[in-house]
PDB file of N, CA and C in Angstrom:
ATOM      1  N   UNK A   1      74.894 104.320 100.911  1.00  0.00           N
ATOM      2  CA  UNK A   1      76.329 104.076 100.902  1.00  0.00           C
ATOM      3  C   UNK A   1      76.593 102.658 101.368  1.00  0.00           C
ATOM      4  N   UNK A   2      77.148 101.781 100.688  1.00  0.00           N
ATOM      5  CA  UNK A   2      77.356 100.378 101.084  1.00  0.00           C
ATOM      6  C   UNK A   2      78.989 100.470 101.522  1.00  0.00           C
ATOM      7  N   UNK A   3      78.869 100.241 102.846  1.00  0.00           N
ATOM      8  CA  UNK A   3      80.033 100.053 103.525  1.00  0.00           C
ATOM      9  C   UNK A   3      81.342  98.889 103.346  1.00  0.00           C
ATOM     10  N   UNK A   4      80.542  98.094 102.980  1.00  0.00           N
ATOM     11  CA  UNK A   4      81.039  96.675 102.563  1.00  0.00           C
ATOM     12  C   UNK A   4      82.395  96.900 101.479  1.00  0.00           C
ATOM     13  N   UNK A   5      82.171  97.524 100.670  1.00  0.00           N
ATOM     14  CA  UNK A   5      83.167  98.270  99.629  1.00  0.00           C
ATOM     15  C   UNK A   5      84.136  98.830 100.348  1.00  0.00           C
ATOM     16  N   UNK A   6      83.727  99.471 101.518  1.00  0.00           N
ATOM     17  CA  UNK A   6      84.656 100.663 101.995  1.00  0.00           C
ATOM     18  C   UNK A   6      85.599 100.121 103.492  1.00  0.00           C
ATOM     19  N   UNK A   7      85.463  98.716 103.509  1.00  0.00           N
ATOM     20  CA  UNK A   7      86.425  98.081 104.783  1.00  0.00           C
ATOM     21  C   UNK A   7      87.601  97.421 104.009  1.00  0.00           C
ATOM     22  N   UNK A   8      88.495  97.854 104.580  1.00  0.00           N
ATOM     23  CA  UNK A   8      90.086  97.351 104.375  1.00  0.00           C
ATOM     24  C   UNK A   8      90.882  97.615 105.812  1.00  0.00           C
ATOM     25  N   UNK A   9      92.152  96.843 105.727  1.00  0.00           N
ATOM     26  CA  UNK A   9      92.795  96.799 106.648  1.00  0.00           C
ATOM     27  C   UNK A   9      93.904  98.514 106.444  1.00  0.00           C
ATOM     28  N   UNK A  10      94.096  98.486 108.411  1.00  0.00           N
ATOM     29  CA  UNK A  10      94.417  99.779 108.242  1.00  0.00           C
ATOM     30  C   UNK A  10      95.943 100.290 107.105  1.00  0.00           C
ATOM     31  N   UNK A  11      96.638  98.919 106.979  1.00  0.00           N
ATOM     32  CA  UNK A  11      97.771  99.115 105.826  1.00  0.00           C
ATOM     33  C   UNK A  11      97.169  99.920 104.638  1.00  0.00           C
ATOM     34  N   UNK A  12      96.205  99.595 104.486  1.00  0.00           N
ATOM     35  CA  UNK A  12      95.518  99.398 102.894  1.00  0.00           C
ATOM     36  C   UNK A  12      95.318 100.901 102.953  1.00  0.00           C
ATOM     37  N   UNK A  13      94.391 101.865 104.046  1.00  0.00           N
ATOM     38  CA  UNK A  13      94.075 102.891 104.242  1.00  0.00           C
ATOM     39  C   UNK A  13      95.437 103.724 104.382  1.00  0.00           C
ATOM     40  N   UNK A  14      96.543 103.304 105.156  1.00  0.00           N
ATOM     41  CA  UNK A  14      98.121 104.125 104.991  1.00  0.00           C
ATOM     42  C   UNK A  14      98.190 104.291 103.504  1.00  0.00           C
ATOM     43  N   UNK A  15      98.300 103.185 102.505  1.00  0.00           N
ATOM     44  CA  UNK A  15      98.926 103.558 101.400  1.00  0.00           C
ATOM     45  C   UNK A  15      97.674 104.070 100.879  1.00  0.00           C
ATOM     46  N   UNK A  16      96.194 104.189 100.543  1.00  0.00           N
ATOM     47  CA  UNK A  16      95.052 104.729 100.101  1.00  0.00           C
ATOM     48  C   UNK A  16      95.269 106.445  99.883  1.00  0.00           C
ATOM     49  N   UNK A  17      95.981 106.433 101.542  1.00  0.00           N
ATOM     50  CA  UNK A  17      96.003 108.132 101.722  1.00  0.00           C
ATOM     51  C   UNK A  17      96.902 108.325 102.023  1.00  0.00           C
ATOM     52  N   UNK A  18      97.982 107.788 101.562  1.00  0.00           N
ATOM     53  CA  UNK A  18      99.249 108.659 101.376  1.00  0.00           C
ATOM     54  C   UNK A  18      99.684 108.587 102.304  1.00  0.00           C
ATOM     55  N   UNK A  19      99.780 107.927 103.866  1.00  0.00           N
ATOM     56  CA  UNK A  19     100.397 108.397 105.069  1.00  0.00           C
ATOM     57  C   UNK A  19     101.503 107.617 105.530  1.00  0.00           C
ATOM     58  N   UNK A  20     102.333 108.061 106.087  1.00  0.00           N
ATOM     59  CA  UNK A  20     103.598 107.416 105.926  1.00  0.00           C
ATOM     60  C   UNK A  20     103.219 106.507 107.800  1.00  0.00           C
ATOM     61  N   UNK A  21     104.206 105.823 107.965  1.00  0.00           N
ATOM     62  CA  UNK A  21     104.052 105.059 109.292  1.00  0.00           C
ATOM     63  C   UNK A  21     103.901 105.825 110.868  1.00  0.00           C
ATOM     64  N   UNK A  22     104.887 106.639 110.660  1.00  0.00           N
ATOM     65  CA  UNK A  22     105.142 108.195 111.878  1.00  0.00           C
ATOM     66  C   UNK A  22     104.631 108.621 111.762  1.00  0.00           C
ATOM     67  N   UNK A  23     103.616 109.320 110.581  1.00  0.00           N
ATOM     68  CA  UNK A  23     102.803 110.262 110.126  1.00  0.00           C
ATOM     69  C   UNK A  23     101.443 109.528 111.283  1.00  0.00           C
ATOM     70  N   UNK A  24     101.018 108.111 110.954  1.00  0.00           N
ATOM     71  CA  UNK A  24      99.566 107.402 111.749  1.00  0.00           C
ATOM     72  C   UNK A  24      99.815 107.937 112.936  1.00  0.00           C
ATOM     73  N   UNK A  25     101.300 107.129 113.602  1.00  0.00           N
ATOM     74  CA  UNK A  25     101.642 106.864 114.875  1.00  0.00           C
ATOM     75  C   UNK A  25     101.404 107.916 116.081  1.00  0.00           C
ATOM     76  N   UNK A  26     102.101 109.576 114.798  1.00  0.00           N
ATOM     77  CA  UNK A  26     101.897 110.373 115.428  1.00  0.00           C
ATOM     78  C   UNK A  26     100.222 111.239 116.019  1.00  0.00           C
ATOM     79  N   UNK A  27      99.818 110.696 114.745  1.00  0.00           N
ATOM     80  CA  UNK A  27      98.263 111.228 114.749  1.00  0.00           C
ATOM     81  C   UNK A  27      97.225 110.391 115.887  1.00  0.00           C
ATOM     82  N   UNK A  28      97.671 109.330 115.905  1.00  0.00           N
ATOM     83  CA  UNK A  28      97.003 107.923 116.959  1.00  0.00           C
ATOM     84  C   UNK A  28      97.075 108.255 118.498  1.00  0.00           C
ATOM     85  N   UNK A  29      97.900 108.907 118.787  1.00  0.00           N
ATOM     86  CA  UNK A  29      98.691 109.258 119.665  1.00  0.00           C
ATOM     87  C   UNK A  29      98.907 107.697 120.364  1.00  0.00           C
ATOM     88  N   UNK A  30      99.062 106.206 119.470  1.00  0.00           N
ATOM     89  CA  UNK A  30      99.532 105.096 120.430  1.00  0.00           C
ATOM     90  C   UNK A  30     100.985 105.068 120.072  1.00  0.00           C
ATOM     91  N   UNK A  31     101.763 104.127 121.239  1.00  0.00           N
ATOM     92  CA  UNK A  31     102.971 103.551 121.054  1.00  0.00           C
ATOM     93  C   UNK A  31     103.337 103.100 119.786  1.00  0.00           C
ATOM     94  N   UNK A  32     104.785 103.634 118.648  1.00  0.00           N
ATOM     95  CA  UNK A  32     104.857 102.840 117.566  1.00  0.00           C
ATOM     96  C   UNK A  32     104.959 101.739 118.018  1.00  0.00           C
ATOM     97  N   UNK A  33     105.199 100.703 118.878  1.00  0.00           N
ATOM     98  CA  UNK A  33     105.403  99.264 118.704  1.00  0.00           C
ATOM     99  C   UNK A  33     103.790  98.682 118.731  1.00  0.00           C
ATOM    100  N   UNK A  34     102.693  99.215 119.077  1.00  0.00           N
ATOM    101  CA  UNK A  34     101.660  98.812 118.951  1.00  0.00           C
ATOM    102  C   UNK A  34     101.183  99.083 117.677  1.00  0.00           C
ATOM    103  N   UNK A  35     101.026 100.667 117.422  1.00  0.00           N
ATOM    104  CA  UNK A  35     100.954 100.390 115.936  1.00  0.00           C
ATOM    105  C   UNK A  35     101.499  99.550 114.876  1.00  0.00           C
ATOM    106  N   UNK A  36     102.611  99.023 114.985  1.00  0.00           N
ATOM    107  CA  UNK A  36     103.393  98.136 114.245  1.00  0.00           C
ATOM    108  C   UNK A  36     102.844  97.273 114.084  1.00  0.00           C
ATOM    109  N   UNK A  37     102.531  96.843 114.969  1.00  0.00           N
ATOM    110  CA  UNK A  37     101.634  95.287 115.650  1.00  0.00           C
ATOM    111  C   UNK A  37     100.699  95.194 115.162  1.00  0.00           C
ATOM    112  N   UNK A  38     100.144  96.289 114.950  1.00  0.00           N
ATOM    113  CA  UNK A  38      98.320  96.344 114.361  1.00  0.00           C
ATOM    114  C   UNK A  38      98.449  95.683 113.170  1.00  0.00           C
ATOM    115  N   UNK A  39      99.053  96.927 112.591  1.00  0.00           N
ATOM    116  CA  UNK A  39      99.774  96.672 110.916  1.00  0.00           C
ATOM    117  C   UNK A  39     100.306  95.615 110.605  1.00  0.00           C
ATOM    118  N   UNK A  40     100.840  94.911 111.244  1.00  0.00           N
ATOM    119  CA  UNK A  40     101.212  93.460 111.219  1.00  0.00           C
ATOM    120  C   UNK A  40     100.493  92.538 111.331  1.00  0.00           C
ATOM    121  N   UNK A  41      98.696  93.012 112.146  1.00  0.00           N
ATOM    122  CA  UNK A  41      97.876  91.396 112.885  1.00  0.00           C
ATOM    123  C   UNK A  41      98.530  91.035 113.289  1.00  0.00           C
ATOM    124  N   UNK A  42      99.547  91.142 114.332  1.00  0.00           N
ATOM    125  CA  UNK A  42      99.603  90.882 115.623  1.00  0.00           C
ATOM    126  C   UNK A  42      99.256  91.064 116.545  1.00  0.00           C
ATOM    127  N   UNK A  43      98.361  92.009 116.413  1.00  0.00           N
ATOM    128  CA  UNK A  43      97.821  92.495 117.930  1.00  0.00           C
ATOM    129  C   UNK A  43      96.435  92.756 117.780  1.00  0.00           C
ATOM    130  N   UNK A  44      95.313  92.862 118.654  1.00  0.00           N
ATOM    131  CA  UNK A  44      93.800  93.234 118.587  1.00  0.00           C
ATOM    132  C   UNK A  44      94.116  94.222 119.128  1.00  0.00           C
ATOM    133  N   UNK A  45      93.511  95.384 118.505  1.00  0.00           N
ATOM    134  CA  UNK A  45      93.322  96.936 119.645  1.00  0.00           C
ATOM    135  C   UNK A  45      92.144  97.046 120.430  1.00  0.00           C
ATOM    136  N   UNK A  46      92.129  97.475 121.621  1.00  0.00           N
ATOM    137  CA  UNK A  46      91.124  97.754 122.570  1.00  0.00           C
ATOM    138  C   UNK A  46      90.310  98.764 121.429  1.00  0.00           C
ATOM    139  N   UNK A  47      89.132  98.526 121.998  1.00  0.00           N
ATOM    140  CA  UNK A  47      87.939 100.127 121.666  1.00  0.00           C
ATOM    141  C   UNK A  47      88.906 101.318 121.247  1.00  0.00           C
ATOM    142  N   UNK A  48      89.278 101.532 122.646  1.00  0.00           N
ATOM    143  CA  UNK A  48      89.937 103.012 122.308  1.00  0.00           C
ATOM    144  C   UNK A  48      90.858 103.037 121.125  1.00  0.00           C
ATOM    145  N   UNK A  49      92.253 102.083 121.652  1.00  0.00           N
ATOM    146  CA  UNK A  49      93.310 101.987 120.419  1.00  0.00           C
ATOM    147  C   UNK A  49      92.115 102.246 119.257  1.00  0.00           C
ATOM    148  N   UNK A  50      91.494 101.076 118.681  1.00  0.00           N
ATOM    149  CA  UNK A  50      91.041 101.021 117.317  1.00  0.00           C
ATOM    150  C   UNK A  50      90.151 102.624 116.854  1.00  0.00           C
ATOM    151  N   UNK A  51      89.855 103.339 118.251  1.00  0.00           N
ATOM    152  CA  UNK A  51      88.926 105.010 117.903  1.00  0.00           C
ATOM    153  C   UNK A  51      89.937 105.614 117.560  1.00  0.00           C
ATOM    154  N   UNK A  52      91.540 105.599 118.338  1.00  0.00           N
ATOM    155  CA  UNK A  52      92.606 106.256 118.021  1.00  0.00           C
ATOM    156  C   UNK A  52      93.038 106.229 116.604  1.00  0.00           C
ATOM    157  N   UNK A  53      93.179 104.996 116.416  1.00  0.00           N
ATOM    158  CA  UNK A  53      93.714 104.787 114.995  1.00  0.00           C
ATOM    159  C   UNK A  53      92.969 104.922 113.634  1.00  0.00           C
ATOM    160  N   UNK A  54      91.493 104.685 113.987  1.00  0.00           N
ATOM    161  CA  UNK A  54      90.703 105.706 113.220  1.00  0.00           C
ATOM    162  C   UNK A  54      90.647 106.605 112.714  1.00  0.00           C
ATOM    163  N   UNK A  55      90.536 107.438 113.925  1.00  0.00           N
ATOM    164  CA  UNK A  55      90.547 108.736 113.485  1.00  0.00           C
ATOM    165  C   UNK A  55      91.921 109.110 112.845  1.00  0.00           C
ATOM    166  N   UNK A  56      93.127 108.837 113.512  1.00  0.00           N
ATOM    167  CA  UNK A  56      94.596 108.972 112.473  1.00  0.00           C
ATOM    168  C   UNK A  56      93.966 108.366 111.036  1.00  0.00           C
ATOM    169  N   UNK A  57      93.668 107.563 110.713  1.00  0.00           N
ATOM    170  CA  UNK A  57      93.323 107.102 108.776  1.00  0.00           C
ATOM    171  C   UNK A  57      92.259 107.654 108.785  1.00  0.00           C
ATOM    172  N   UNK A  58      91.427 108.996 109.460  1.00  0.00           N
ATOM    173  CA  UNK A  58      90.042 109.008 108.662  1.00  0.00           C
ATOM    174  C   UNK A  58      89.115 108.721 107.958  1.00  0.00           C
ATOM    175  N   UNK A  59      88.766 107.652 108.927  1.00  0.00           N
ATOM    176  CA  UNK A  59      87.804 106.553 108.506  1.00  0.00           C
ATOM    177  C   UNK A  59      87.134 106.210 110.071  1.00  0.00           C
ATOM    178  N   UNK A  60      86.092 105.803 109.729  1.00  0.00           N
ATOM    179  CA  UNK A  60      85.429 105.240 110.847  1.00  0.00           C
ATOM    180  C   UNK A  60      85.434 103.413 111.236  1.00  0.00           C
ATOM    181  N   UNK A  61      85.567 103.381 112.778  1.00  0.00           N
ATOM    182  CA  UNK A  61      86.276 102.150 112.847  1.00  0.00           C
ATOM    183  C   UNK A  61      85.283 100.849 112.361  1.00  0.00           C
ATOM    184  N   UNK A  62      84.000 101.180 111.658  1.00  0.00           N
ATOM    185  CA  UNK A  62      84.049  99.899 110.929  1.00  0.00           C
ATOM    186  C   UNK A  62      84.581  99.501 109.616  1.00  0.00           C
ATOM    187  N   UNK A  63      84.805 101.146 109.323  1.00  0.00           N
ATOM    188  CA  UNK A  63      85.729 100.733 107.834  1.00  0.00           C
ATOM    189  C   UNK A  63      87.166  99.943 107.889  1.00  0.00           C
ATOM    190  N   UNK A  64      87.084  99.233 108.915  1.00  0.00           N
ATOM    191  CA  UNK A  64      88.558  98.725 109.230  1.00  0.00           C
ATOM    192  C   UNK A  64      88.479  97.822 109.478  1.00  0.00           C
ATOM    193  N   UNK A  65      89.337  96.561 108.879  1.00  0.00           N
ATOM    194  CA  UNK A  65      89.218  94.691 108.890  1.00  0.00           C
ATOM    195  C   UNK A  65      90.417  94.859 109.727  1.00  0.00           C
ATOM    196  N   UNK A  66      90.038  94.747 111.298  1.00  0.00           N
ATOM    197  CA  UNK A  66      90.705  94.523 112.584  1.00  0.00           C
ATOM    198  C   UNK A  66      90.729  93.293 112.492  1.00  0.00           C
ATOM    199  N   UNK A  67      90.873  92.234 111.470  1.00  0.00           N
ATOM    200  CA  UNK A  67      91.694  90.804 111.543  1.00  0.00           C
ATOM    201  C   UNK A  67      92.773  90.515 111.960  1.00  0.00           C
ATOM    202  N   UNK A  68      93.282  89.408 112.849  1.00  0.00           N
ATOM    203  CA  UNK A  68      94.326  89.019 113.423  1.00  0.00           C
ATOM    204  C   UNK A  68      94.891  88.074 112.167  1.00  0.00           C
ATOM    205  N   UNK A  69      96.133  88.615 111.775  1.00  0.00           N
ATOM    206  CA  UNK A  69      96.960  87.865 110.520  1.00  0.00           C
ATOM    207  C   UNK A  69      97.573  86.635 111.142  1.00  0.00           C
ATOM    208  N   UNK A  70      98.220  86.260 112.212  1.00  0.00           N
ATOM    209  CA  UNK A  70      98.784  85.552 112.893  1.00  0.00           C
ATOM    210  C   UNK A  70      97.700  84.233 113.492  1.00  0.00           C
ATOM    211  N   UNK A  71      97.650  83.265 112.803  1.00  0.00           N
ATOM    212  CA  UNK A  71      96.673  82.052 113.490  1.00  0.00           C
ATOM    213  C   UNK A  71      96.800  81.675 114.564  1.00  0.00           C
ATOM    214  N   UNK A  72      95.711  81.499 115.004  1.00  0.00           N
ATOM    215  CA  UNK A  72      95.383  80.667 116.572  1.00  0.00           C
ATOM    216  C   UNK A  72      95.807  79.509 116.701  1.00  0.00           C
ATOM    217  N   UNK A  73      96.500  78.787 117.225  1.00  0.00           N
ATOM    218  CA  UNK A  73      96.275  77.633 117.313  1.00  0.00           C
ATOM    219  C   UNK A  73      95.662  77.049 118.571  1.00  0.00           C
ATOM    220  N   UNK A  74      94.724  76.583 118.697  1.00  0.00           N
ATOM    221  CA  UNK A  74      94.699  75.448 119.823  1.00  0.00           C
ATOM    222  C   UNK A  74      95.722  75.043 120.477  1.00  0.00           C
ATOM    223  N   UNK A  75      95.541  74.682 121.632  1.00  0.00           N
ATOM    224  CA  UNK A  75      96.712  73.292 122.194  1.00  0.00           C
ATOM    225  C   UNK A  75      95.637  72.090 123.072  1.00  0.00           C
ATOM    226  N   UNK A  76      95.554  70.979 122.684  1.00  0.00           N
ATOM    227  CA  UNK A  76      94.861  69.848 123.449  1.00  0.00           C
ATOM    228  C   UNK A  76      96.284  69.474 124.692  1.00  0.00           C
ATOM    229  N   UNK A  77      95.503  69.246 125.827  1.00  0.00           N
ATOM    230  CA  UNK A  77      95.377  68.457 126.494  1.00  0.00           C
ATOM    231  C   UNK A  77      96.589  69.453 127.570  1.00  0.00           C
ATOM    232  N   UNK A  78      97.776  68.461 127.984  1.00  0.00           N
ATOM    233  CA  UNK A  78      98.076  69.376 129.048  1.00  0.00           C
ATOM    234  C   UNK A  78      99.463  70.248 128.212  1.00  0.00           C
ATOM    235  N   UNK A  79     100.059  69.861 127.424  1.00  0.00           N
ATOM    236  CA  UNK A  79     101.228  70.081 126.856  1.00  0.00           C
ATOM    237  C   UNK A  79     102.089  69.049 126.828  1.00  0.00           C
ATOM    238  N   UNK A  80     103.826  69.383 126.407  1.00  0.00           N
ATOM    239  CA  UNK A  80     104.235  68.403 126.303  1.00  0.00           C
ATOM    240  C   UNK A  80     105.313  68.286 127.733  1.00  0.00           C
ATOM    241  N   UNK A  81     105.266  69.599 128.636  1.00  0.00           N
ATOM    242  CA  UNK A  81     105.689  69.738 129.821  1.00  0.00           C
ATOM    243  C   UNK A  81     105.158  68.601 130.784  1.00  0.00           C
ATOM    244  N   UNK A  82     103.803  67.787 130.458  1.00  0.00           N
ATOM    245  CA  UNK A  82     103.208  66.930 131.450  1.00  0.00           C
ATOM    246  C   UNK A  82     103.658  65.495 131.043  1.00  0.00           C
ATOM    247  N   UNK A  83     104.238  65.621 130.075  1.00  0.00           N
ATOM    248  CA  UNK A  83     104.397  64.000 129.226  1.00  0.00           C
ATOM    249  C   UNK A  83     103.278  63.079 128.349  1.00  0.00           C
ATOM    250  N   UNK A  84     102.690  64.261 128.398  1.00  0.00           N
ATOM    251  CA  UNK A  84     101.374  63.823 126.857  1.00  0.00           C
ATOM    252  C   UNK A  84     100.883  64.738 126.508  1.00  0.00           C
ATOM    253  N   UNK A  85      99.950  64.065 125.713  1.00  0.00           N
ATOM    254  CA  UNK A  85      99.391  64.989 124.825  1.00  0.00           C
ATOM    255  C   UNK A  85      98.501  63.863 123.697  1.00  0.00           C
ATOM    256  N   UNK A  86      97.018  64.170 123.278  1.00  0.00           N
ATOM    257  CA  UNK A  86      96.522  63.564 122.343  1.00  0.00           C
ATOM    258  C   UNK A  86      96.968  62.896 121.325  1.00  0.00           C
TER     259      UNK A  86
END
């Protein structure tokens, strides 16, 4: 079984199997505003969160691209609170 095929983000797995947003939330047993967050890449889930939410999409948590949608940015130096910056 090549797994590689079988990772998507947990959105992808809601609409895959039919499950509506309340339907996860309730099954996850996490906070909807965290779930939201997930679903959004806004947020990284701890271990647990991501076992929780697993098991709600029945799938195992490597079948799941826990990517953060929201970019990192860096910041050099002290900010612009200090009066510079690179």
């Amino acid at each position: 079984m090549n797994l590689m095929s079988d990772i998507k983000s947990p959105r992808q797995w809601m609409d895959e199997r039919g499950l509506s947003l309340a339907e996860v939330i309730a099954a996850s047993k996490l906070e909807s505003r965290v779930v939201e967050a997930i679903l959004h890449g806004r947020y990284t889930p701890s271990p647990d969160q991501r076992q929780n939410l697993a098991a709600a999409l029945g799938v195992s948590i490597e079948q799941i691209a826990w990517g953060h949608a929201t970019p990192v940015e860096a910041m050099y130096g002290h900010g612009p609170q200090f009066g510079r910056s690179p």
